[in-house]
Protein backbone atom coordinates (compact mmCIF):
# COMPACT_ATOMS: atom_id res chain seq x y z
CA UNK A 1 -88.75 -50.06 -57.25
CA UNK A 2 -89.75 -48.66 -53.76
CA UNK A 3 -87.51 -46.15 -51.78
CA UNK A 4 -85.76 -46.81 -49.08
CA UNK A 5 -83.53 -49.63 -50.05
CA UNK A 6 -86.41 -51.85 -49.76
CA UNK A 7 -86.51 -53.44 -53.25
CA UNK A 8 -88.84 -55.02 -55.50
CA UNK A 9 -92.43 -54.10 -54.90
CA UNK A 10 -94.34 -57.59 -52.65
CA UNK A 11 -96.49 -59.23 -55.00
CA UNK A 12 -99.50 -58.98 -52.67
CA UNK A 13 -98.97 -55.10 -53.83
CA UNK A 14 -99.69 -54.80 -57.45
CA UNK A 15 -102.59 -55.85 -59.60
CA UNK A 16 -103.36 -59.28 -60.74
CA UNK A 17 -103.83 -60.00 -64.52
CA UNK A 18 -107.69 -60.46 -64.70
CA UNK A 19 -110.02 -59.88 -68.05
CA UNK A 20 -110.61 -56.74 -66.89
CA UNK A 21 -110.18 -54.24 -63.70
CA UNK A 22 -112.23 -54.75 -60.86
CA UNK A 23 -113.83 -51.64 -61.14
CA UNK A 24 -114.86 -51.78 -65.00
CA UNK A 25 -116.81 -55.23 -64.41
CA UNK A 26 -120.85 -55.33 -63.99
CA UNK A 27 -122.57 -57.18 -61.96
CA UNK A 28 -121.98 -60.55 -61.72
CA UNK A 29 -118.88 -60.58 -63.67
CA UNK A 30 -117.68 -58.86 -60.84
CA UNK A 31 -118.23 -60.82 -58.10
CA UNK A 32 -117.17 -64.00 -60.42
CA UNK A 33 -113.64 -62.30 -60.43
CA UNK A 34 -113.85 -62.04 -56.61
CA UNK A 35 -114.57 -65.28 -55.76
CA UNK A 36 -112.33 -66.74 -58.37
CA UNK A 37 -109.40 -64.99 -57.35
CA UNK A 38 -109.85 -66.93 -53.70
CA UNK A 39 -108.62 -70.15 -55.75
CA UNK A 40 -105.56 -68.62 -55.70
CA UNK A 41 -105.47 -69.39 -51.06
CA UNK A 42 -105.98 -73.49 -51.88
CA UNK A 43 -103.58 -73.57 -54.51
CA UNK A 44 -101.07 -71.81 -52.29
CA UNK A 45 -101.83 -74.04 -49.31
CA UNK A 46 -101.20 -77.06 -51.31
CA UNK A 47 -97.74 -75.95 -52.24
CA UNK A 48 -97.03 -75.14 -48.74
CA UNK A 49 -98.57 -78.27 -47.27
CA UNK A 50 -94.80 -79.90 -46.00
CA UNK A 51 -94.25 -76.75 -44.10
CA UNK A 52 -97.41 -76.65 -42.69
CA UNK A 53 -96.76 -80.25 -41.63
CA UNK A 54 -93.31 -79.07 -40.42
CA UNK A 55 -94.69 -76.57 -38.16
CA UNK A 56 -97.57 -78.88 -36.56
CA UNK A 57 -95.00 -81.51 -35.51
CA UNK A 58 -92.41 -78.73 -34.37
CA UNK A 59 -95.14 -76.78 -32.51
CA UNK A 60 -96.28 -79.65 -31.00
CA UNK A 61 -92.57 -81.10 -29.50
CA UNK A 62 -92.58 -77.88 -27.74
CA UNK A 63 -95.99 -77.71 -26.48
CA UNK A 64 -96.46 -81.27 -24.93
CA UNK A 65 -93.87 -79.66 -22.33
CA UNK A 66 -95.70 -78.43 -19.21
CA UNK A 67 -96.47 -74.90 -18.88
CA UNK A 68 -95.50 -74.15 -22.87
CA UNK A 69 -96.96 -71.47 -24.77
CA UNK A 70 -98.55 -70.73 -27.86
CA UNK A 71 -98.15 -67.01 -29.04
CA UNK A 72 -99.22 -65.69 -31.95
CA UNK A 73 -97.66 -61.76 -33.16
CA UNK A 74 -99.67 -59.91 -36.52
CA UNK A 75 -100.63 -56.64 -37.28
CA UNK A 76 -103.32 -55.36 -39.44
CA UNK A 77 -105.60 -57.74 -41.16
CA UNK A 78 -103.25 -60.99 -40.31
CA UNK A 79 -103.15 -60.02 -36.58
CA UNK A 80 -106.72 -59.99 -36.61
CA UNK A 81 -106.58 -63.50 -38.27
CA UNK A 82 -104.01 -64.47 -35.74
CA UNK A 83 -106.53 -63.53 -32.78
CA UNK A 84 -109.74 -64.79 -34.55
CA UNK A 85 -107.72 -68.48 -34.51
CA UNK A 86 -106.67 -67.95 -31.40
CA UNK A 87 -109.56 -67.16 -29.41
CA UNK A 88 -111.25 -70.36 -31.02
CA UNK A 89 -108.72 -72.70 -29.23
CA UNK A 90 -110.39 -72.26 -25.18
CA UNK A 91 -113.99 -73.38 -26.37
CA UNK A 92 -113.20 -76.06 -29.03
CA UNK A 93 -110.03 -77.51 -27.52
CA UNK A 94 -110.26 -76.34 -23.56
CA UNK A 95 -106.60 -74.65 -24.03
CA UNK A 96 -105.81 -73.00 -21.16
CA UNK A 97 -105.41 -69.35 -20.84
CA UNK A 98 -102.26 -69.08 -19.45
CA UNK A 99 -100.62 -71.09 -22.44
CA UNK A 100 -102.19 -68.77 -25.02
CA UNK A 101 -101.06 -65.35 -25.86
CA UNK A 102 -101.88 -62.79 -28.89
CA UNK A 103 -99.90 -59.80 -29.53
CA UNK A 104 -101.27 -57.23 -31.55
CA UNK A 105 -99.72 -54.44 -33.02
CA UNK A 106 -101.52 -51.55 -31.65
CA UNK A 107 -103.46 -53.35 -29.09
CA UNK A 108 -106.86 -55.37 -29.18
CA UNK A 109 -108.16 -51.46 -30.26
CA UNK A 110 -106.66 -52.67 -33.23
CA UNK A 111 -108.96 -55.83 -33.93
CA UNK A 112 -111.52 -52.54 -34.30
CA UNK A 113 -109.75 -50.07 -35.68
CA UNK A 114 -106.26 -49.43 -37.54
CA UNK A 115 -103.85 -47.75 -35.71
CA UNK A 116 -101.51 -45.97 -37.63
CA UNK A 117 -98.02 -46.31 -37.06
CA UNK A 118 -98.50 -49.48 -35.29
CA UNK A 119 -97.24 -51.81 -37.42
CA UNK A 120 -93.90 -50.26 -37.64
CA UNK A 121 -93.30 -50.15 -33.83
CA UNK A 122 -90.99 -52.93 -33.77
CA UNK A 123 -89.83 -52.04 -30.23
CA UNK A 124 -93.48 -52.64 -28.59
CA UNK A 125 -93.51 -56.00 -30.13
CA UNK A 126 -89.84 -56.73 -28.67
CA UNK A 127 -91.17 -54.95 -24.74
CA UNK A 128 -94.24 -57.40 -25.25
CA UNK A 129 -91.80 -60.55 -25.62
CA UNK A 130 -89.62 -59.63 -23.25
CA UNK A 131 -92.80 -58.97 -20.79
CA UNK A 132 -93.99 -62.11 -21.26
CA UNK A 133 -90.64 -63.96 -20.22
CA UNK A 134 -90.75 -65.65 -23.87
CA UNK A 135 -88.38 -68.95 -23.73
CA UNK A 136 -87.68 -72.38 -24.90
CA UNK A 137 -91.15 -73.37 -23.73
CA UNK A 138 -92.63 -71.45 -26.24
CA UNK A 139 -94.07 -71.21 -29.75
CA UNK A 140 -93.93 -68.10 -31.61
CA UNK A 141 -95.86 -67.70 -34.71
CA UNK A 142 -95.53 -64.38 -36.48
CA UNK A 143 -98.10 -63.71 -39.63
CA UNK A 144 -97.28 -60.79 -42.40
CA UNK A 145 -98.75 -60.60 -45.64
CA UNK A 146 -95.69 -58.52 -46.74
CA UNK A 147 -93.37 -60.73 -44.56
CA UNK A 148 -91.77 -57.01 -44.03
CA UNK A 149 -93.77 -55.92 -41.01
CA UNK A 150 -91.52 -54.47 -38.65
CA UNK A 151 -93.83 -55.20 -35.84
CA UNK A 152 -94.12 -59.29 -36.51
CA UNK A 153 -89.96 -58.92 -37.65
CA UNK A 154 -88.97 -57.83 -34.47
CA UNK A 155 -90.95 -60.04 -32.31
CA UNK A 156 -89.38 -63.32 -34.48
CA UNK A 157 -85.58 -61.60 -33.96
CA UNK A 158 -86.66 -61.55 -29.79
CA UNK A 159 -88.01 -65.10 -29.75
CA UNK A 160 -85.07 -66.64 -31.42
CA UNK A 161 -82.80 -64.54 -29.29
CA UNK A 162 -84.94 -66.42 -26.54
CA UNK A 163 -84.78 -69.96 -28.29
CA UNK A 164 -88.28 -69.56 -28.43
CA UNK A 165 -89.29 -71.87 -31.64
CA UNK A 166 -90.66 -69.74 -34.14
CA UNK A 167 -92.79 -70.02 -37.06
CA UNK A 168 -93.38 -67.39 -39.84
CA UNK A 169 -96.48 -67.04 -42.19
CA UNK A 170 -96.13 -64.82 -45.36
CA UNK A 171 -97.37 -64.50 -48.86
CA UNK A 172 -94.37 -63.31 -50.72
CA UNK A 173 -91.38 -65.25 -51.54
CA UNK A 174 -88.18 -64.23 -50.69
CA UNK A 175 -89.67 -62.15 -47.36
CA UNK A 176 -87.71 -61.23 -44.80
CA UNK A 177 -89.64 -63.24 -42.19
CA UNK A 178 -89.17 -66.36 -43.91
CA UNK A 179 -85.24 -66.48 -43.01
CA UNK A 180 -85.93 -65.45 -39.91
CA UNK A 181 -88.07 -68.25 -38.74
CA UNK A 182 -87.35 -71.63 -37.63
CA UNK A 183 -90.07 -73.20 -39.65
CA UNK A 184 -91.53 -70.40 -42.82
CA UNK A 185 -93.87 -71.04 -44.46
CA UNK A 186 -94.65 -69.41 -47.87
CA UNK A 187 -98.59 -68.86 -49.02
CA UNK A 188 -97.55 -67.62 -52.56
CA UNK A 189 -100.95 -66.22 -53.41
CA UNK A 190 -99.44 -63.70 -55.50
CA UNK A 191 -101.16 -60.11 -56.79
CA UNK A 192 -104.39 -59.41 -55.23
CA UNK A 193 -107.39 -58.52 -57.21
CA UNK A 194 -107.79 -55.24 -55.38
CA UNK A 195 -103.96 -54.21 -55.31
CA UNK A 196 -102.58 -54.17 -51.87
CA UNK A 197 -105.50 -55.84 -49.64
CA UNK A 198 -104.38 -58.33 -48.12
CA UNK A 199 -107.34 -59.19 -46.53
CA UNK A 200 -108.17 -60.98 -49.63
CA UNK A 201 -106.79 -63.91 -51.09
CA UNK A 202 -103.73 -63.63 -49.24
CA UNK A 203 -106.07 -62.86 -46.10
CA UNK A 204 -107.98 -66.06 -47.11
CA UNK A 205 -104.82 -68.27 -47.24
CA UNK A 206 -103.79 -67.23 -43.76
CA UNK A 207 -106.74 -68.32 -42.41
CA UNK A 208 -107.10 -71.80 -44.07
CA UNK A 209 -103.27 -72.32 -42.98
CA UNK A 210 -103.56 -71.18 -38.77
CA UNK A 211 -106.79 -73.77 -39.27
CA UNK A 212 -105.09 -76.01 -40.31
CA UNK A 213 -102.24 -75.63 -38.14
CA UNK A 214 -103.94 -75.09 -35.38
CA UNK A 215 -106.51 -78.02 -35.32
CA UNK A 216 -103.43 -80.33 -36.15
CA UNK A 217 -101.29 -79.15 -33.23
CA UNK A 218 -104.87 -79.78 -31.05
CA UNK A 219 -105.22 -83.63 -32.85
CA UNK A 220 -101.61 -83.95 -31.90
CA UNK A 221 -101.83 -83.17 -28.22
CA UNK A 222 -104.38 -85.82 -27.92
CA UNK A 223 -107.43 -83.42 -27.78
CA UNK A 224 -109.57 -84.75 -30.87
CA UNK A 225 -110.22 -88.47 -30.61
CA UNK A 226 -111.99 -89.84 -33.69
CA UNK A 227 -113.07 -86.74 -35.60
CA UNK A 228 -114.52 -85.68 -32.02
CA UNK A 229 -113.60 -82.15 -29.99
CA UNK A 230 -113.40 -84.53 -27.02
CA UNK A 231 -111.89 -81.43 -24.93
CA UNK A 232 -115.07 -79.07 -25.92
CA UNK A 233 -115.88 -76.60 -23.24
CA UNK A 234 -120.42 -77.23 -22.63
CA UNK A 235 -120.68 -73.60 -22.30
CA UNK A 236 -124.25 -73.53 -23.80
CA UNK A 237 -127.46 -75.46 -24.39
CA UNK A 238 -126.26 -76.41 -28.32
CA UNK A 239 -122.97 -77.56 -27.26
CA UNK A 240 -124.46 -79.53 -24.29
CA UNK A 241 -126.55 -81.22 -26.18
CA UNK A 242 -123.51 -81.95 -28.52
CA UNK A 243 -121.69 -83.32 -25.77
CA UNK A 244 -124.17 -85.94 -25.01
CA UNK A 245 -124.26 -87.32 -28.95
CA UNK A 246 -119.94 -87.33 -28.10
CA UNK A 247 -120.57 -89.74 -25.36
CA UNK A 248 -123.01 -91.76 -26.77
CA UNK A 249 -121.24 -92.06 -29.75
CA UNK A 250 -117.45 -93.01 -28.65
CA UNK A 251 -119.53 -95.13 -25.74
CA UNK A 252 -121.92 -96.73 -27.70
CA UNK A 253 -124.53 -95.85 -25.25
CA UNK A 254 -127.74 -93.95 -25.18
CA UNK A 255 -128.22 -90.67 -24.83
CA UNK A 256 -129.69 -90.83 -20.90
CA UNK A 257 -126.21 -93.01 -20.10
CA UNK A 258 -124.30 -90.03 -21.93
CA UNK A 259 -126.34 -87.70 -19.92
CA UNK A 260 -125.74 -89.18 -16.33
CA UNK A 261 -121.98 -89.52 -17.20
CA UNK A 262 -121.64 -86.18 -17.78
CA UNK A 263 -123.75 -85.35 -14.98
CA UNK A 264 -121.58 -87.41 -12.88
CA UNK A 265 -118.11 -85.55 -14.06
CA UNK A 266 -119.10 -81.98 -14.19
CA UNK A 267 -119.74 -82.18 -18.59
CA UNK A 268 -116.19 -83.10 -18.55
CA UNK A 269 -116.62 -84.59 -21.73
CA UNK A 270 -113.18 -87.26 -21.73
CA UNK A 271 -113.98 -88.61 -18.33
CA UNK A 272 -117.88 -88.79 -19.02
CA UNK A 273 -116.61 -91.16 -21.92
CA UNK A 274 -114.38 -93.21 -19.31
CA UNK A 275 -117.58 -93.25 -17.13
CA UNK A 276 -119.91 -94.37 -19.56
CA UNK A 277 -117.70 -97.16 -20.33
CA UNK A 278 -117.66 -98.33 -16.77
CA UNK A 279 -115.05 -96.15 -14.87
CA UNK A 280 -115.72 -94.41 -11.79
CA UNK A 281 -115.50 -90.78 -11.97
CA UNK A 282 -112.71 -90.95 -9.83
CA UNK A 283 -110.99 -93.55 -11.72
CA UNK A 284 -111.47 -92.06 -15.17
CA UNK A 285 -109.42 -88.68 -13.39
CA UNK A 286 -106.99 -90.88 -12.66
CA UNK A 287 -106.80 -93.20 -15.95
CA UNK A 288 -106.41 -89.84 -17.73
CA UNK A 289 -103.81 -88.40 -15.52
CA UNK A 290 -101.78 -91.47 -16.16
CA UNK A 291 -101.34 -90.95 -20.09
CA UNK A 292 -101.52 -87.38 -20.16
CA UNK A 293 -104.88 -86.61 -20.96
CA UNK A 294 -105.18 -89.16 -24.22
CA UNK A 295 -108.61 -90.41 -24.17
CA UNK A 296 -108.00 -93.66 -26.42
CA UNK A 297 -105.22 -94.73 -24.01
CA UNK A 298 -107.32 -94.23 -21.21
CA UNK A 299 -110.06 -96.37 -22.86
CA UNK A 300 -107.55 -98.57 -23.80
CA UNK A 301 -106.50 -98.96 -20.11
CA UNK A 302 -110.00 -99.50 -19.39
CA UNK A 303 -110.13 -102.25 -21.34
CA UNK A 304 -107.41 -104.23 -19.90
CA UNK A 305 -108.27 -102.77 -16.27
């Protein structure tokens, strides 16, 4: 038992049953136990597959309202999985800044460097909330191993208090954070290998579930069309180039059709699509503008135009 009234030790603290320690295997028995123990994230992602589901379709109610936010709160390890997702979203889905925010306990120096104490400053979490003017037009999703973080427990406590909608990721059942949240969800990856880190399996199964959630929320909002990032951001001479084969692909064109239709709309990739299927620049703006951005009823307007 731990002191302090907090009860039973969290799973993700003691020492999974293995053949043998970590320390007293050779070789490649060793790193056979390490990757093994990582089947432990898939398994625990299937179980939790309806919440996962939950959250996508909750998150996404929310953010189809203009001007709604997407906020992620971690500390330790899982904040730094919380800003590694996050910080994907601008160049593979074009999310604007302004509807993104991470909070991390300690600051971004933490995504370098622990800062002790940090995780246990609830009330920095709750300022940072506050700050930010978190309401009904936003998504808070709070990640903790432990699900006992003070950090990630007070930021959940503020959001609700702000009807934010709020979604909690932990790997022990019966955490605090999962009756906090409007939508937990549980990643029951049990004991680690190496007792305590967290930036292991349970590490592993935090980052396969914000993937998933996160792409999902992004399909949802109309910014994937047929296995394609249609809302890419050609920031470089390999993505370029990938934004032509988009274009010519969903077109059916060739790649020099592609190429002048992105030419002609700034590498926008959605209304290079439009154009290459006939639209004016001008009219693919508007044919998207009229259906929110969704690229196959735009084409589908097209069509019928």
């Amino acid at each position: 038992m731990r002191q302090g009234g907090l009860g039973a030790r969290p799973r993700t603290e003691t020492v999974g049953r293995h053949a043998a320690p970590l320390d007293q295997l050779d070789g490649e028995a060793m790193t056979t136990a390490l990757i093994e123990s990582q089947g432990t994230a898939l398994a625990a992602l299937r179980a939790a597959q309806t919440q996962i589901d939950r959250a996508i379709a909750m998150a996404a109610s929310v953010m189809r309202r203009s001007g709604s936010r997407l906020i992620y709160c971690g500390a330790g390890t899982s904040g730094r999985i919380a800003l590694l997702d996050a910080v994907e979203l601008k160049p593979t889905f074009n999310w604007p800044d302004e509807r993104l925010e991470v909070l991390l306990a300690g600051g971004a120096q933490s995504f370098y460097e622990a800062q002790e104490g940090a995780e246990d400053d609830g009330a920095s979490a709750r300022a940072a909330l506050i700050a930010l003017d978190v309401s009904a037009n936003d998504v808070v999703v709070g990640l903790a191993a432990s699900g006992t973080t003070p950090y990630v427990l007070q930021a959940m406590e503020t959001a609700r208090e702000r009807a934010a909608t709020t979604i909690g990721l932990a790997n022990n059942p019966g955490a605090p954070l999962l009756s906090m949240v409007d939508c937990p969800v549980l990643l029951d990856t049990g004991p680690e290998i190496l007792a305590g880190s967290t930036r292991l399996t349970a590490g592993t199964s935090q980052k396969i579930a914000l993937n998933t959630f996160s792409t999902g929320l992004m399909v949802r909002l109309g910014r994937v069309y047929k296995g394609y990032m249609v809302d890419m951001r050609a920031t470089n001479a390999k993505l370029r180039v990938r934004a032509v084969t988009i274009v010519s692909d969903i077109a059916g064109c060739d790649d020099d059709a592609a190429q002048a239709a992105l030419d002609a709309t700034g590498y926008d990739i959605k209304r290079a699509v439009l154009v290459a299927a006939g639209a004016t620049p001008d009219m693919a703006a508007r044919l998207l503008g009229e259906v929110d951005g969704n690229l196959g009823a735009a084409l589908t307007r097209l069509a019928g135009a």
